[in-house]
N, C-alpha and C. Protein backbone atom coordinates (compact mmCIF):
# COMPACT_ATOMS: atom_id res chain seq x y z
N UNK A 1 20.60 -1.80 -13.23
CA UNK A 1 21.68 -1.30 -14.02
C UNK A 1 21.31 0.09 -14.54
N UNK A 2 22.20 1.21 -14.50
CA UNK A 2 22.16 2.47 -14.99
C UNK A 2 22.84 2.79 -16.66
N UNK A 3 22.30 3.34 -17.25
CA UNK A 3 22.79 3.81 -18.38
C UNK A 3 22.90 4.92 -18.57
N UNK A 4 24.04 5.23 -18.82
CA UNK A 4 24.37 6.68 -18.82
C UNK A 4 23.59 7.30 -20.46
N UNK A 5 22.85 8.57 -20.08
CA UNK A 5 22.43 9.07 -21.07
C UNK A 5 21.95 10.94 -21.22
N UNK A 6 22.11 10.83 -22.53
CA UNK A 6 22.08 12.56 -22.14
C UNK A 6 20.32 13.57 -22.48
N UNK A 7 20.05 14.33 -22.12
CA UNK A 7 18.33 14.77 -22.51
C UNK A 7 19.10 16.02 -22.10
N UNK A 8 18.51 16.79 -23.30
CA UNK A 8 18.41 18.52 -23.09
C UNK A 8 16.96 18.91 -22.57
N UNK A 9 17.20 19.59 -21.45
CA UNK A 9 16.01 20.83 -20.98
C UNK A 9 16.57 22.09 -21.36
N UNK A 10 15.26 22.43 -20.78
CA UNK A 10 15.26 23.54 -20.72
C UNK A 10 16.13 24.79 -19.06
N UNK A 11 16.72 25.69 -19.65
CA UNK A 11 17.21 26.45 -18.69
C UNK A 11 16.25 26.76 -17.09
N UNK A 12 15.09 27.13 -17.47
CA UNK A 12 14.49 27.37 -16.16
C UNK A 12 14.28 26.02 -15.71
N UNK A 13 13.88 24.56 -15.96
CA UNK A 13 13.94 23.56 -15.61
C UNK A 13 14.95 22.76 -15.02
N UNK A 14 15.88 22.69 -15.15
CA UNK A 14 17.34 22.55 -14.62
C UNK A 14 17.71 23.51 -13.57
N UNK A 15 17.06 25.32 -13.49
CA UNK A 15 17.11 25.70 -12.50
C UNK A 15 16.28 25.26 -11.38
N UNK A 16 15.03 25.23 -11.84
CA UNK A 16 13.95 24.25 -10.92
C UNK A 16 14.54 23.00 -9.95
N UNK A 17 15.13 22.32 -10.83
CA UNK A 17 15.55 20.52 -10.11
C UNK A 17 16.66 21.61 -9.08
N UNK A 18 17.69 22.15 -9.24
CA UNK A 18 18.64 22.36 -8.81
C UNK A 18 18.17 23.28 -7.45
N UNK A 19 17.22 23.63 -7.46
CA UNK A 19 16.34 24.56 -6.37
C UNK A 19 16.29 23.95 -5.58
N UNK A 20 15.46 22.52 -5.92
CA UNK A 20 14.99 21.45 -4.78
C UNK A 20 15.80 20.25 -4.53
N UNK A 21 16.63 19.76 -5.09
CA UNK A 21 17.52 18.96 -4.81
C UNK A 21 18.19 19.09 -3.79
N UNK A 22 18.94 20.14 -3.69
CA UNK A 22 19.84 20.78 -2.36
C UNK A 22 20.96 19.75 -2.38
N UNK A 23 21.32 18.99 -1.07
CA UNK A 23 22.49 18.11 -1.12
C UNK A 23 21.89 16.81 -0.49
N UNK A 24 20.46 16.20 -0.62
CA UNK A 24 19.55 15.04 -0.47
C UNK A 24 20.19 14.16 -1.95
N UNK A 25 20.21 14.80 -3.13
CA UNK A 25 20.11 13.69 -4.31
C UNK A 25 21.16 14.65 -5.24
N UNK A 26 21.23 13.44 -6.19
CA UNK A 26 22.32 14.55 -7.43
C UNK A 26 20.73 14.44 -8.14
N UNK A 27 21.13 15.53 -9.43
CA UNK A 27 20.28 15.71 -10.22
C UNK A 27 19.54 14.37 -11.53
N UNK A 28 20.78 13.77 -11.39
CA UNK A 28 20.02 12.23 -12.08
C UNK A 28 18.94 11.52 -10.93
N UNK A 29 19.72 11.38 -9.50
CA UNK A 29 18.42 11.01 -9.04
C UNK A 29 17.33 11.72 -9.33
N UNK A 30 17.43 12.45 -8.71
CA UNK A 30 15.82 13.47 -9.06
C UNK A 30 14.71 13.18 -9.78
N UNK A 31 15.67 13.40 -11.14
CA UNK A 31 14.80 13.54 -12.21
C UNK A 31 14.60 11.73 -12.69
N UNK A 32 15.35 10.90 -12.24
CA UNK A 32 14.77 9.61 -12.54
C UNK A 32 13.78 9.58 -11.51
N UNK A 33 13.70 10.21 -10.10
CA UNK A 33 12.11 9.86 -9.48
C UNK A 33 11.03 10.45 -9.74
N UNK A 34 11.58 11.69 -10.36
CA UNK A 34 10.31 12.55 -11.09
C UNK A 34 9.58 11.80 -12.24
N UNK A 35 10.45 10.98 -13.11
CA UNK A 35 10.05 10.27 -14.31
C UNK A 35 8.92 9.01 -13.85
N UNK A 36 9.74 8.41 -12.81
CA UNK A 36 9.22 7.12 -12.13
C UNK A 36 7.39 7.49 -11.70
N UNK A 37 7.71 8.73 -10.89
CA UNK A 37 5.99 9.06 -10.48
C UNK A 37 5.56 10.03 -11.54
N UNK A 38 5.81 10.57 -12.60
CA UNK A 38 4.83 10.75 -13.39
C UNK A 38 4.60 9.09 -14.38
N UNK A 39 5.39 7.99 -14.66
CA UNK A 39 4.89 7.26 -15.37
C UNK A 39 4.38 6.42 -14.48
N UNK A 40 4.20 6.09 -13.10
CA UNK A 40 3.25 5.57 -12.08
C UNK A 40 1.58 6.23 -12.37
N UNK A 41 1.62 7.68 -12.53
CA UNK A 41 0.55 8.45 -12.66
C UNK A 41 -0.17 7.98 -13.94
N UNK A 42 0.74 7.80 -14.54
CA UNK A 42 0.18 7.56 -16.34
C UNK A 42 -0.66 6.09 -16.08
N UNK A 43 0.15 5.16 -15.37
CA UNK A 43 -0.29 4.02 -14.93
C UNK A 43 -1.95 4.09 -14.46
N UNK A 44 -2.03 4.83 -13.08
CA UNK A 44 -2.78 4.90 -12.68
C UNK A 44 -4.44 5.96 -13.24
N UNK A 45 -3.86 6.29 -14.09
CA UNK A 45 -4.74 7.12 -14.96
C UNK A 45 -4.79 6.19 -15.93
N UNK A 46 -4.38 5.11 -16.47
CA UNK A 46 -4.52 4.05 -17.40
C UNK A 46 -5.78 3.29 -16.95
N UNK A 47 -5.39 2.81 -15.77
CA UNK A 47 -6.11 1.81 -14.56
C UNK A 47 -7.36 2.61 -14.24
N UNK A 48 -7.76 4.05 -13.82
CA UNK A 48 -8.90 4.08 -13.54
C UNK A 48 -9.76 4.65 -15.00
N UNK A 49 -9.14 4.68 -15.93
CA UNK A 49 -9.92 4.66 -17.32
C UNK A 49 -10.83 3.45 -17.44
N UNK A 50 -10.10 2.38 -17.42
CA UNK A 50 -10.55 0.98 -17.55
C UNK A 50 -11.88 0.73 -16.59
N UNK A 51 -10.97 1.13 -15.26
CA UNK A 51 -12.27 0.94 -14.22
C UNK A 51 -13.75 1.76 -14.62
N UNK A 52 -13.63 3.16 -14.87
CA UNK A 52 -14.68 3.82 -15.17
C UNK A 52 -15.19 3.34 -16.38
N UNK A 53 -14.31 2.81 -17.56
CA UNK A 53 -15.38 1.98 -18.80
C UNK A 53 -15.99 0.89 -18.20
N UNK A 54 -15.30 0.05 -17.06
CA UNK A 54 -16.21 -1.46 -16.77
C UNK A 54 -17.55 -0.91 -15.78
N UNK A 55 -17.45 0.39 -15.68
CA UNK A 55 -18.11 0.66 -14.08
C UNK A 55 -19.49 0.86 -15.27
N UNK A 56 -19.11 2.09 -16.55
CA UNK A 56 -20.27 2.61 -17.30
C UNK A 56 -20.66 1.17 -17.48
N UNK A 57 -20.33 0.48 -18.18
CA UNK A 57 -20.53 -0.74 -18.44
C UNK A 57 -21.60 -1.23 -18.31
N UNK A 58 -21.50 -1.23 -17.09
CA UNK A 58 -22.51 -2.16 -15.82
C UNK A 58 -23.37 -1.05 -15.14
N UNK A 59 -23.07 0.17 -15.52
CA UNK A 59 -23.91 0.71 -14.74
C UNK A 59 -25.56 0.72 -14.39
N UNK A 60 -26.53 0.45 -15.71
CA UNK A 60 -27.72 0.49 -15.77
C UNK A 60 -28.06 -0.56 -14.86
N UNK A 61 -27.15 -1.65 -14.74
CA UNK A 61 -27.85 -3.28 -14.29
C UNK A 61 -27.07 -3.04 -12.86
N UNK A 62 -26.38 -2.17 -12.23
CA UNK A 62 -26.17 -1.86 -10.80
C UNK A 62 -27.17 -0.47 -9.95
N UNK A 63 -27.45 0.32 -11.20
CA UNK A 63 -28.56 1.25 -10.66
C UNK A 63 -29.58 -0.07 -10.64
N UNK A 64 -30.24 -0.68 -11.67
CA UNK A 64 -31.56 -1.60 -11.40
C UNK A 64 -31.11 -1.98 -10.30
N UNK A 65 -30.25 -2.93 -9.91
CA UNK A 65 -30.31 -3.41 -8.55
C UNK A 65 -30.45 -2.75 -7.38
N UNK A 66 -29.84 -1.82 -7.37
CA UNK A 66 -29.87 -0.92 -5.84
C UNK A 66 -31.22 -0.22 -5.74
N UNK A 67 -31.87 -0.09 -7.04
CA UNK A 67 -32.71 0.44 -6.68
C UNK A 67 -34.58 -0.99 -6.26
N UNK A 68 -34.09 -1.94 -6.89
CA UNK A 68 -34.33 -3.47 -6.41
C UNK A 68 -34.20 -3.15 -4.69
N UNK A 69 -33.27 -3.09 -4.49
CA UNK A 69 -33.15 -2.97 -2.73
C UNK A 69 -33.30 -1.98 -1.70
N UNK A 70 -33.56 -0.59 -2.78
CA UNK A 70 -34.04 0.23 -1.67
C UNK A 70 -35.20 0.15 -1.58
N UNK A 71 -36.37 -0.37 -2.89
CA UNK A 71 -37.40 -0.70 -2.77
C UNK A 71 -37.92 -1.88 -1.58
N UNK A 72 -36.93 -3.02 -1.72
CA UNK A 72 -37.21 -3.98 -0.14
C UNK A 72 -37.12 -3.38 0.55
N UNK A 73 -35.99 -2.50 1.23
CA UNK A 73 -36.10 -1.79 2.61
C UNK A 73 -36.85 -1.19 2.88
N UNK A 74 -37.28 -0.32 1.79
CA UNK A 74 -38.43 0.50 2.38
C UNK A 74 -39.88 -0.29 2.47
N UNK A 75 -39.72 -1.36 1.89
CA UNK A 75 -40.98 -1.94 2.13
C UNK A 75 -41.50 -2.67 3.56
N UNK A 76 -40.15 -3.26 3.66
CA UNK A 76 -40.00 -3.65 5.39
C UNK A 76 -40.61 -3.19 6.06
């Protein structure tokens, strides 16, 4: 479902969308897919925050290990 709603830009921004739009999309599309992949981005910049805190996390006890196993190999 769509809701009609109104947001002021700015003049050069509205010239921008209207640059690249051409006759593919009206300007509500657009700018609802522009919204969609910057808040996908936000997502995914959410998601690898998390990952890089669980990664620091663990990191000391995943360096010990690997380094646990390059020591076997090379001992081989």
């Amino acid at each position: 479902m769509k809701i009609k709603t109104s947001v002021t830009v700015s003049e050069d921004l509205l010239e921008a969308v209207d640059a690249r739009i051409g006759q593919a999309a009206s300007r509500s599309e657009f700018i609802e897919g522009a919204v969609r992949s910057y808040l996908a981005g936000l997502v995914r910049r959410e998601q690898d925050a998390r990952d890089l805190e669980i990664m620091n996390r663990y990191a000391d006890e995943m360096n010990a290990e690997a380094s646990d196993l390059l020591d076997y190999q090379a001992g081989s």
